[in-house]
N, C-alpha and C. Protein backbone atom coordinates (compact mmCIF):
# COMPACT_ATOMS: atom_id res chain seq x y z
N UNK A 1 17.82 -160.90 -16.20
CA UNK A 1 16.85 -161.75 -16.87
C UNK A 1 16.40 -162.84 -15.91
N UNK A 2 15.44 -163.48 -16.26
CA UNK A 2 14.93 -164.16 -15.67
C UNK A 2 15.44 -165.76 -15.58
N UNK A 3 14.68 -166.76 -15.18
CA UNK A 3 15.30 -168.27 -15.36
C UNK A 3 15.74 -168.89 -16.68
N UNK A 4 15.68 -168.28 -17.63
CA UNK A 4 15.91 -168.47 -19.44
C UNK A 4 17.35 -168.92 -19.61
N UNK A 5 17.71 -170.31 -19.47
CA UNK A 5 19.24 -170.29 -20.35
C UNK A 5 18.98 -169.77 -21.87
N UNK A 6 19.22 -169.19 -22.78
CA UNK A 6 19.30 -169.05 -23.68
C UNK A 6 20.07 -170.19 -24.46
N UNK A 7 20.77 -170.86 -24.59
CA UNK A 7 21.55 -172.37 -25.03
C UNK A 7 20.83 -173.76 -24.37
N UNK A 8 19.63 -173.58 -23.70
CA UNK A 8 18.75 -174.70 -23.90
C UNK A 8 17.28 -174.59 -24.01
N UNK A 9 16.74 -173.20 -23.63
CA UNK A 9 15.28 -173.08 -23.54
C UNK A 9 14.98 -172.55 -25.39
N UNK A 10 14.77 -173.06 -25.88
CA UNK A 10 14.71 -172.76 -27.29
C UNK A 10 13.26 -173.10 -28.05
N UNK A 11 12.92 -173.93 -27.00
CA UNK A 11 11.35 -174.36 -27.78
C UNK A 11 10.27 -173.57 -27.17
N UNK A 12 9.46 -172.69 -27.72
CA UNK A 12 8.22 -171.94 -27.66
C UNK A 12 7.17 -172.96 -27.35
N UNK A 13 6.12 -172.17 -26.35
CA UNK A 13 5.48 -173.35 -25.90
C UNK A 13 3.85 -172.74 -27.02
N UNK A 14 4.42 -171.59 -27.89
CA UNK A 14 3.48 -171.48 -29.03
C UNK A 14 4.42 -171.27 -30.17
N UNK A 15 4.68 -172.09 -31.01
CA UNK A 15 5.28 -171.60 -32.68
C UNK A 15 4.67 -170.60 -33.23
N UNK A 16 5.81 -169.49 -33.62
CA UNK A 16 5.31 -168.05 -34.36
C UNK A 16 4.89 -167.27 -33.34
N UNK A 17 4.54 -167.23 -32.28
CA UNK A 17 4.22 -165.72 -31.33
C UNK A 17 4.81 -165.20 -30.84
N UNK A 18 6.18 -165.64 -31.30
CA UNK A 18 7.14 -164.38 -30.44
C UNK A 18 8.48 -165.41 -30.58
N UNK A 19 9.59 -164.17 -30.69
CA UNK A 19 10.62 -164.61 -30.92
C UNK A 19 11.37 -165.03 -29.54
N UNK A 20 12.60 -165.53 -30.11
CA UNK A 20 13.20 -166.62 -28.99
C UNK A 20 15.16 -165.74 -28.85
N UNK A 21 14.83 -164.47 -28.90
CA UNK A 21 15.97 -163.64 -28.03
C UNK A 21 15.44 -163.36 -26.63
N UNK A 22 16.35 -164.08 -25.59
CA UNK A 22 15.81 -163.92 -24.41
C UNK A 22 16.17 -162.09 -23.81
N UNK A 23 17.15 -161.59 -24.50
CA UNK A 23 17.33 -160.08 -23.96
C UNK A 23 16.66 -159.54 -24.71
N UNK A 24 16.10 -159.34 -25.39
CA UNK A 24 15.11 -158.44 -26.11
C UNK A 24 13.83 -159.06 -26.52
N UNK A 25 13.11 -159.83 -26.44
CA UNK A 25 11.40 -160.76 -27.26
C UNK A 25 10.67 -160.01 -27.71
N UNK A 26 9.95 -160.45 -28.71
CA UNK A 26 8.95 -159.55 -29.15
C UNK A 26 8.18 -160.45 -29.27
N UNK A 27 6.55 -160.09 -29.09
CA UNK A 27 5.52 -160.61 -29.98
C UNK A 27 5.12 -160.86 -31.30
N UNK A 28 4.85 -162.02 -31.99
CA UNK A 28 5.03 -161.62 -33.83
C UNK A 28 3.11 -161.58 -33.78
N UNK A 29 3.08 -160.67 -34.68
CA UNK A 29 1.08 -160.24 -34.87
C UNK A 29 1.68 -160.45 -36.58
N UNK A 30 0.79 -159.73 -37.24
CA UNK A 30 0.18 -159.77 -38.40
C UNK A 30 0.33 -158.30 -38.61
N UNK A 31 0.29 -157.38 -39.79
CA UNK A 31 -0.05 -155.93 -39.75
C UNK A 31 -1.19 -156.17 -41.87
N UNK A 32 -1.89 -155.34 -42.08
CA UNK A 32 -3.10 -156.01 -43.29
C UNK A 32 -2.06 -154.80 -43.96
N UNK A 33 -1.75 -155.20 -44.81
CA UNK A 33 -0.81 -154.57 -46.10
C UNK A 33 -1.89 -153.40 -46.77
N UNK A 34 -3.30 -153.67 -46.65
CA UNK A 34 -3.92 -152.68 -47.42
C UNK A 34 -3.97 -151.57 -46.07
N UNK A 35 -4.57 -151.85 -45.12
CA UNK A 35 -5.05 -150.17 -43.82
C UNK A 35 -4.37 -150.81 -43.04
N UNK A 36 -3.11 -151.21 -42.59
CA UNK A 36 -2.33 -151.09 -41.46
C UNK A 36 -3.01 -151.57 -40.53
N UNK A 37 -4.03 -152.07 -40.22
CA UNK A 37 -4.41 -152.94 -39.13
C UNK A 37 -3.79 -153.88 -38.68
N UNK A 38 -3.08 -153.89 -37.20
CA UNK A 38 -2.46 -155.12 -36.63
C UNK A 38 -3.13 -155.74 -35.86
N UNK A 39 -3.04 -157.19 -35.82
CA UNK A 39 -3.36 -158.27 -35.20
C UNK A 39 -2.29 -159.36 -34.27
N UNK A 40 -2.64 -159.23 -33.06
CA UNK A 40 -2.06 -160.32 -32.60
C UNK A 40 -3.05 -161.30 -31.62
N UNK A 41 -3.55 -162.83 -31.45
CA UNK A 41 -2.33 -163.43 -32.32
C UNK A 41 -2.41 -163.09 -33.96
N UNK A 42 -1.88 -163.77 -34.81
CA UNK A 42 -2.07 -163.63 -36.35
C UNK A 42 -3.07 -164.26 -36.32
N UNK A 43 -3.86 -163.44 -37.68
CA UNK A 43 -4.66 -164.19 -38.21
C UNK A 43 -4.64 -165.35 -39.28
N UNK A 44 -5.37 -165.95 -39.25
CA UNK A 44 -5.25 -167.61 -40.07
C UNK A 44 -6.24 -167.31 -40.99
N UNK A 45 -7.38 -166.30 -41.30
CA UNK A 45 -8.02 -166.27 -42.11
C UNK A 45 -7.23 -164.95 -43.41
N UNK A 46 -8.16 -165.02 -44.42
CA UNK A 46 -7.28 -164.51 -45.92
C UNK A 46 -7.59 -163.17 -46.13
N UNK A 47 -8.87 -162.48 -44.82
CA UNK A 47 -8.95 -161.75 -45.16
C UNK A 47 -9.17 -160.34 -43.74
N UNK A 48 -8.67 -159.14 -43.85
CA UNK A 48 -9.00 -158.76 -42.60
C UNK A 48 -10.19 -158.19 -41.91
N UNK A 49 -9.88 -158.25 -40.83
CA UNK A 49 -11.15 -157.97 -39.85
C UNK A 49 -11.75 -156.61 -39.55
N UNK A 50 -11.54 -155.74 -40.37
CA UNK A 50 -11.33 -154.18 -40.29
C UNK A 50 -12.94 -154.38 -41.38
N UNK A 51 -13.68 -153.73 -41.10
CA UNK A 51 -14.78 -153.73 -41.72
C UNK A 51 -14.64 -152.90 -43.33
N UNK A 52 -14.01 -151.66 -42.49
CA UNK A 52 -13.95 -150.81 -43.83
C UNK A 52 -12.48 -151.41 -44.78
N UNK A 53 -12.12 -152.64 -44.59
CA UNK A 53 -10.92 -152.95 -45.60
C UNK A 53 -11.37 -154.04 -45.82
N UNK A 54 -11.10 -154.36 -47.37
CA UNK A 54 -11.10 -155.30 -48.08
C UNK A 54 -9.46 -156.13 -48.44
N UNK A 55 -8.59 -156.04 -47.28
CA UNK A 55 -7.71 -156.55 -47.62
C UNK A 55 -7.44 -157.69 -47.24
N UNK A 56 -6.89 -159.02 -48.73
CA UNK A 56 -6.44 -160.17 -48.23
C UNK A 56 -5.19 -160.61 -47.52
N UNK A 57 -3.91 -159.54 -47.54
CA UNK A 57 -2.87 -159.46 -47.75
C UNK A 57 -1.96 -159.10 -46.54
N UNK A 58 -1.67 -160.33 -45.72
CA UNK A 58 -0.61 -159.81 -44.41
C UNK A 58 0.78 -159.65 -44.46
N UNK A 59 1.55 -158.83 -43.56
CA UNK A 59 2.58 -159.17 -43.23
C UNK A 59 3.41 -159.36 -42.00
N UNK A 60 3.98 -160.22 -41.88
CA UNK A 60 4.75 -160.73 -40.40
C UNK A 60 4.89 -159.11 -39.53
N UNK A 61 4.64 -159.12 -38.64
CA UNK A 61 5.11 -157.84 -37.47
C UNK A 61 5.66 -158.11 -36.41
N UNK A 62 6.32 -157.44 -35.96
CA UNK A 62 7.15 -157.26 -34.78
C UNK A 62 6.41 -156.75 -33.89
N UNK A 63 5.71 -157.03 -32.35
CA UNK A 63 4.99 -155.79 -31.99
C UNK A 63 5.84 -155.39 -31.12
N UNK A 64 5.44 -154.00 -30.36
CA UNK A 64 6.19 -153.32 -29.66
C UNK A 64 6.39 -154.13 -28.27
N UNK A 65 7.64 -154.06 -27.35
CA UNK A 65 7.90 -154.87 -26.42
C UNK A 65 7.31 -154.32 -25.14
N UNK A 66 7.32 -152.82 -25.34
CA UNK A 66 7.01 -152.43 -24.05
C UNK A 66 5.48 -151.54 -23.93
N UNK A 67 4.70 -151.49 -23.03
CA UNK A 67 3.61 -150.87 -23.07
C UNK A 67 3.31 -150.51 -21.24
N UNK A 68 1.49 -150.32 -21.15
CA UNK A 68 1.52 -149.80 -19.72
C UNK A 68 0.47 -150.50 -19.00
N UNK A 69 0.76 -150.86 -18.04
CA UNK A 69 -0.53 -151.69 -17.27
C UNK A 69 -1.44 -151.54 -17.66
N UNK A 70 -2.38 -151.94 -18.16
CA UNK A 70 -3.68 -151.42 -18.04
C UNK A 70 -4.66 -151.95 -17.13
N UNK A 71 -4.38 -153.49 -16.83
CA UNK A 71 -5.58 -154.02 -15.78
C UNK A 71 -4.41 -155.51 -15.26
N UNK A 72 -4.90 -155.98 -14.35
CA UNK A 72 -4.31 -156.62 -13.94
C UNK A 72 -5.00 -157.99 -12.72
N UNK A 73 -4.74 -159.43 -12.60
CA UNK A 73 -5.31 -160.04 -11.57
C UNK A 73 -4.39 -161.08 -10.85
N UNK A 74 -5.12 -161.79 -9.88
CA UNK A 74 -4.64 -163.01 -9.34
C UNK A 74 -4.93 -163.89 -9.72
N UNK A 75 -4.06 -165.05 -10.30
CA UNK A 75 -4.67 -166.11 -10.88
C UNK A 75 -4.73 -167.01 -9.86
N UNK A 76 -5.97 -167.82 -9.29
CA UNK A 76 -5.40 -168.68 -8.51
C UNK A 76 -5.96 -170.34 -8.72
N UNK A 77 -5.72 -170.36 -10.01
CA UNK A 77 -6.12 -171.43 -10.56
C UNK A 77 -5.34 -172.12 -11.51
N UNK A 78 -5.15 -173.35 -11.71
CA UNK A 78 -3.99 -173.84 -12.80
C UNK A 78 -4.62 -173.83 -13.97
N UNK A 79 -3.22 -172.86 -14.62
CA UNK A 79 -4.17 -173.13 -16.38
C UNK A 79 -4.80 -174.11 -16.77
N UNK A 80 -5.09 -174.09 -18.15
CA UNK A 80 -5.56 -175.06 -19.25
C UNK A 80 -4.02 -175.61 -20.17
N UNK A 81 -4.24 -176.36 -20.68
CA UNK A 81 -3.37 -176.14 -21.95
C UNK A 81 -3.98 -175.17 -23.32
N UNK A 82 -2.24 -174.40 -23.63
CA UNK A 82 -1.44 -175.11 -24.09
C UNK A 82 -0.36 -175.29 -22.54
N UNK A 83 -0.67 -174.52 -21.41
CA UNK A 83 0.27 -174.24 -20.49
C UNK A 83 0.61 -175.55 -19.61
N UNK A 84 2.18 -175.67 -19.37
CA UNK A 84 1.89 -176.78 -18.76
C UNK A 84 1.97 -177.34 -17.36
N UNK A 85 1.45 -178.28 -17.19
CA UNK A 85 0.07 -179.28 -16.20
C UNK A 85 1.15 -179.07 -15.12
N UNK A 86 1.42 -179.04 -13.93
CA UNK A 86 2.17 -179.40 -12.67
C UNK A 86 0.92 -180.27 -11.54
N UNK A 87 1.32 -180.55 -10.72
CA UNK A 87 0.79 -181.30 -9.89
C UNK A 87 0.19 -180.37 -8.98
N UNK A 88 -0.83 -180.77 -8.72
CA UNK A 88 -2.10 -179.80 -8.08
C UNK A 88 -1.53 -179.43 -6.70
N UNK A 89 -0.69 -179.71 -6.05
CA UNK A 89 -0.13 -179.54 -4.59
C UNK A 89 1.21 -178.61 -5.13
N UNK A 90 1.74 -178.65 -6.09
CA UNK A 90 2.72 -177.64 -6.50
C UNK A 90 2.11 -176.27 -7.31
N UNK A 91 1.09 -176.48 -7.71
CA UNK A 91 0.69 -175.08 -8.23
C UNK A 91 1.11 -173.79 -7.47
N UNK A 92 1.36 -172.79 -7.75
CA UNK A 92 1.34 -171.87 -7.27
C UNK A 92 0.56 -170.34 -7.94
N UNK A 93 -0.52 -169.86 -7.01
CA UNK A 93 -0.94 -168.45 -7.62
C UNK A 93 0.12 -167.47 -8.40
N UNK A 94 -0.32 -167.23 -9.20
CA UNK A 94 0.11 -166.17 -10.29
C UNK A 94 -0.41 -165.14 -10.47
N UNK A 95 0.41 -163.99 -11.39
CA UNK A 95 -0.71 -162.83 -11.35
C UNK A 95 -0.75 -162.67 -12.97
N UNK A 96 -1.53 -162.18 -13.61
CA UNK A 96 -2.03 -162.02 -15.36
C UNK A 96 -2.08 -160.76 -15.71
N UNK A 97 -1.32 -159.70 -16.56
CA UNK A 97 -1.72 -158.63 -16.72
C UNK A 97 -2.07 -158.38 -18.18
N UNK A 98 -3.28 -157.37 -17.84
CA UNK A 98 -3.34 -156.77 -19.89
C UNK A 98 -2.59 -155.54 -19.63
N UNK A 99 -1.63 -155.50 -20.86
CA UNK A 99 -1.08 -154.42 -21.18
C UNK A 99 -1.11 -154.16 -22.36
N UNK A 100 -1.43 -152.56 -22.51
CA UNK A 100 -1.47 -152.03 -23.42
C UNK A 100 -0.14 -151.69 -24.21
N UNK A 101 0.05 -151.79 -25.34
CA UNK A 101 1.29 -151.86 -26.49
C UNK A 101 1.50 -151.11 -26.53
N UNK A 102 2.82 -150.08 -26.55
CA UNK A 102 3.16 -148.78 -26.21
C UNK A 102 2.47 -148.34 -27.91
N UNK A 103 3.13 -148.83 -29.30
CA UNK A 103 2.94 -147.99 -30.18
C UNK A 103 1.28 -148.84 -31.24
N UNK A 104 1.08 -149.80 -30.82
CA UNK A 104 -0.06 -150.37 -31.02
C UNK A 104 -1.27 -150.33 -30.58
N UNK A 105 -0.85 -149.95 -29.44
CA UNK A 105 -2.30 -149.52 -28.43
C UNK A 105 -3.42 -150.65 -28.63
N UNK A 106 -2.60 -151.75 -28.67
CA UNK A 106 -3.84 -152.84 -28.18
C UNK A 106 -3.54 -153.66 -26.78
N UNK A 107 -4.29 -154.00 -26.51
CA UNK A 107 -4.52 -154.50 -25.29
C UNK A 107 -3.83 -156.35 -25.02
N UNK A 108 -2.43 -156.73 -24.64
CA UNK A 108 -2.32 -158.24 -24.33
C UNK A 108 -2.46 -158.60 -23.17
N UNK A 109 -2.67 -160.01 -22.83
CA UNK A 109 -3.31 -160.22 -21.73
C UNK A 109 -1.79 -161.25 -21.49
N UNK A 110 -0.83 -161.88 -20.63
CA UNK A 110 0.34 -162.58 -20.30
C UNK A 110 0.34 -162.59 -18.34
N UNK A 111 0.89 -163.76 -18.67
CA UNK A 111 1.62 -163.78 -17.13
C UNK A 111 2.41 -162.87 -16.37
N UNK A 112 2.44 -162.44 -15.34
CA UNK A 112 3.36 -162.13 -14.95
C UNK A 112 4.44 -162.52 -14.24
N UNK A 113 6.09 -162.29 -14.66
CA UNK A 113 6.93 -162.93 -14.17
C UNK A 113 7.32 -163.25 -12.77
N UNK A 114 7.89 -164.66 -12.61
CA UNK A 114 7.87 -165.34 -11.17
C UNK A 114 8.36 -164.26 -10.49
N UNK A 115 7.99 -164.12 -9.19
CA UNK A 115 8.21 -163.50 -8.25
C UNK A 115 7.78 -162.46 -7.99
N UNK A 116 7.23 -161.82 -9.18
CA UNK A 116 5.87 -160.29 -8.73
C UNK A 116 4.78 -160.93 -8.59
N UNK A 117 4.38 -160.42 -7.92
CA UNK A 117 2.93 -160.99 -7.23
C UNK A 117 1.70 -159.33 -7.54
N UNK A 118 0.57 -159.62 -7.37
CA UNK A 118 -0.25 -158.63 -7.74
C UNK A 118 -0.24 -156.92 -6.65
N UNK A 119 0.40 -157.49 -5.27
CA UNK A 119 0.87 -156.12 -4.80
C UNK A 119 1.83 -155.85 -5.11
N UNK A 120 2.57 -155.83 -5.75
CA UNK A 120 3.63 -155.10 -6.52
C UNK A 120 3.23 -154.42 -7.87
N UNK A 121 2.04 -154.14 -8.17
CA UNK A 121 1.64 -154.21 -9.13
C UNK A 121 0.41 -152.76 -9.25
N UNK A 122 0.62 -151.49 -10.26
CA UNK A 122 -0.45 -150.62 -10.12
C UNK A 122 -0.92 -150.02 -11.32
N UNK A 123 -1.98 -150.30 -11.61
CA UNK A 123 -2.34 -149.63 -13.27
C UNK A 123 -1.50 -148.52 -13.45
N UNK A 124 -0.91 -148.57 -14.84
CA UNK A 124 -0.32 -147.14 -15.34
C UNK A 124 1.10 -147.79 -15.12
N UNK A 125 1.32 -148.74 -14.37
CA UNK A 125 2.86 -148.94 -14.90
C UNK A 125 3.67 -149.36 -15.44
N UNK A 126 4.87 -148.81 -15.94
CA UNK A 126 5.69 -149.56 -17.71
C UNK A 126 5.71 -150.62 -17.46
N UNK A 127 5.62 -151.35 -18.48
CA UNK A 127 5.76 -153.03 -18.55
C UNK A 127 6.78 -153.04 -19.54
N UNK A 128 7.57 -154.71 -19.85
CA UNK A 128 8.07 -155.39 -20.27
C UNK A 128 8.06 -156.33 -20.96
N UNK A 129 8.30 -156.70 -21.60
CA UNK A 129 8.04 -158.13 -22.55
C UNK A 129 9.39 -158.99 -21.61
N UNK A 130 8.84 -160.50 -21.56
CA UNK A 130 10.26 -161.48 -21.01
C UNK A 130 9.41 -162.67 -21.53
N UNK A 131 10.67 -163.52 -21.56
CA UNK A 131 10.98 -164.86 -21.71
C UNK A 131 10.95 -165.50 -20.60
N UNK A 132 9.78 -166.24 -19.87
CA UNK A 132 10.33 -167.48 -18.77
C UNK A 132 9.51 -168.90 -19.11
N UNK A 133 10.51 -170.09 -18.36
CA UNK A 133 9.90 -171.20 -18.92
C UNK A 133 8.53 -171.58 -18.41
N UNK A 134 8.24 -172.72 -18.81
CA UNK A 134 6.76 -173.08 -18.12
C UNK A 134 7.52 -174.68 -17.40
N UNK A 135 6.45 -175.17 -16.33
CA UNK A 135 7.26 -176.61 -16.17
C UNK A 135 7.64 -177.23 -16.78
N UNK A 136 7.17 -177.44 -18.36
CA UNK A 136 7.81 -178.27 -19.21
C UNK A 136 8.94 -177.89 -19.83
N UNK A 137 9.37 -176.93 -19.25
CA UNK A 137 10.60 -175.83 -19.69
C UNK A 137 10.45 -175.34 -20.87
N UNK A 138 9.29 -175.24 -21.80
CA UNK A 138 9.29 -174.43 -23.24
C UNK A 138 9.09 -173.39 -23.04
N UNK A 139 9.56 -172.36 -23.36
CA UNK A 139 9.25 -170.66 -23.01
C UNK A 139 7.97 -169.96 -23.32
N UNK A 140 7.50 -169.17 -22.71
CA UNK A 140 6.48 -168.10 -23.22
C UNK A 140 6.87 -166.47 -22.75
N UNK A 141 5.97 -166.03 -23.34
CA UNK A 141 6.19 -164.54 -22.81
C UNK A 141 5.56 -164.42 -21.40
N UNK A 142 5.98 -163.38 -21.06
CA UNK A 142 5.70 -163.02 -19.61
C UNK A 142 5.33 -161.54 -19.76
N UNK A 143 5.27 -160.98 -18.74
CA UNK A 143 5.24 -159.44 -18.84
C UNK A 143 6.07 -158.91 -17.32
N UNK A 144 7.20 -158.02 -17.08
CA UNK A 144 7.53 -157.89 -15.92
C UNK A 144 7.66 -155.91 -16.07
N UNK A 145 7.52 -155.79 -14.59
CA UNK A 145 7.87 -154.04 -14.13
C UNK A 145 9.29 -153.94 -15.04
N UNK A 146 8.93 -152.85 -16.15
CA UNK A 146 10.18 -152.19 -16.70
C UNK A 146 11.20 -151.32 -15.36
N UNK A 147 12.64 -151.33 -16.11
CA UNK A 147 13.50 -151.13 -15.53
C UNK A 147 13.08 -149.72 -15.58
């Protein structure tokens, strides 16, 4: 695993998007109780976004942890918030991948974990769900090369 104590990194640097087991994380979406449509993030509105459903009615989901590259870049710019701020001489480039959800088949877009960099990196390959901190030490998801 990555830099994660598990007995102090406990605060999400988003409430509700994902759980806080550092050996296993998941993403939490939404799934519409009437046509099975999942959403992540959740939706905040009452009703879903599926044209052909008229359903008001969600429930909490688990999404799948692992999926497959689908696209991938260099970030070489310091986020926005909610991510947090470091000092412009400590930044360091990052790389961002969308991966596709193995049994959801939607597309998330996450960091990728410290120390892969974008040549290590080739569409089509398994990904991971992880836990690492941000400078302010609150956790987010990451995405790293499955074992």
């Amino acid at each position: 695993m990555s830099d994660v104590n598990p007995k102090t990194a406990s605060v999400p640097a988003l409430d509700g998007w994902f759980t806080l087991d550092c050996e296993r994380p998941q993403l939490l979406g939404n799934r519409c109780a009437a046509c099975g449509t999942v959403y992540f993030p959740k939706l905040k509105s009452g009703y879903c976004r599926n044209p052909d459903c008229d359903g008001e009615a969600f429930e909490e989901t688990a999404l799948s942890r692992t999926g497959t590259l689908w696209s991938y870049t260099n970030a070489a710019y310091q986020p926005p918030e909610p991510f947090a701020q470091v000092d412009k001489d400590a930044f360091k480039p990052f790389a961002i991948a969308a991966v596709e959800l193995e049994a959801e088949k939607m597309i998330v877009l996450g960091p990728i974990v410290n120390g892969t960099g974008v040549e290590q990196l080739k569409v089509g390959m398994r990904m991971e769900l992880a836990l690492e901190p941000l400078a302010d030490g609150k956790l987010t998801w990451k995405w790293k090369v499955a074992a």
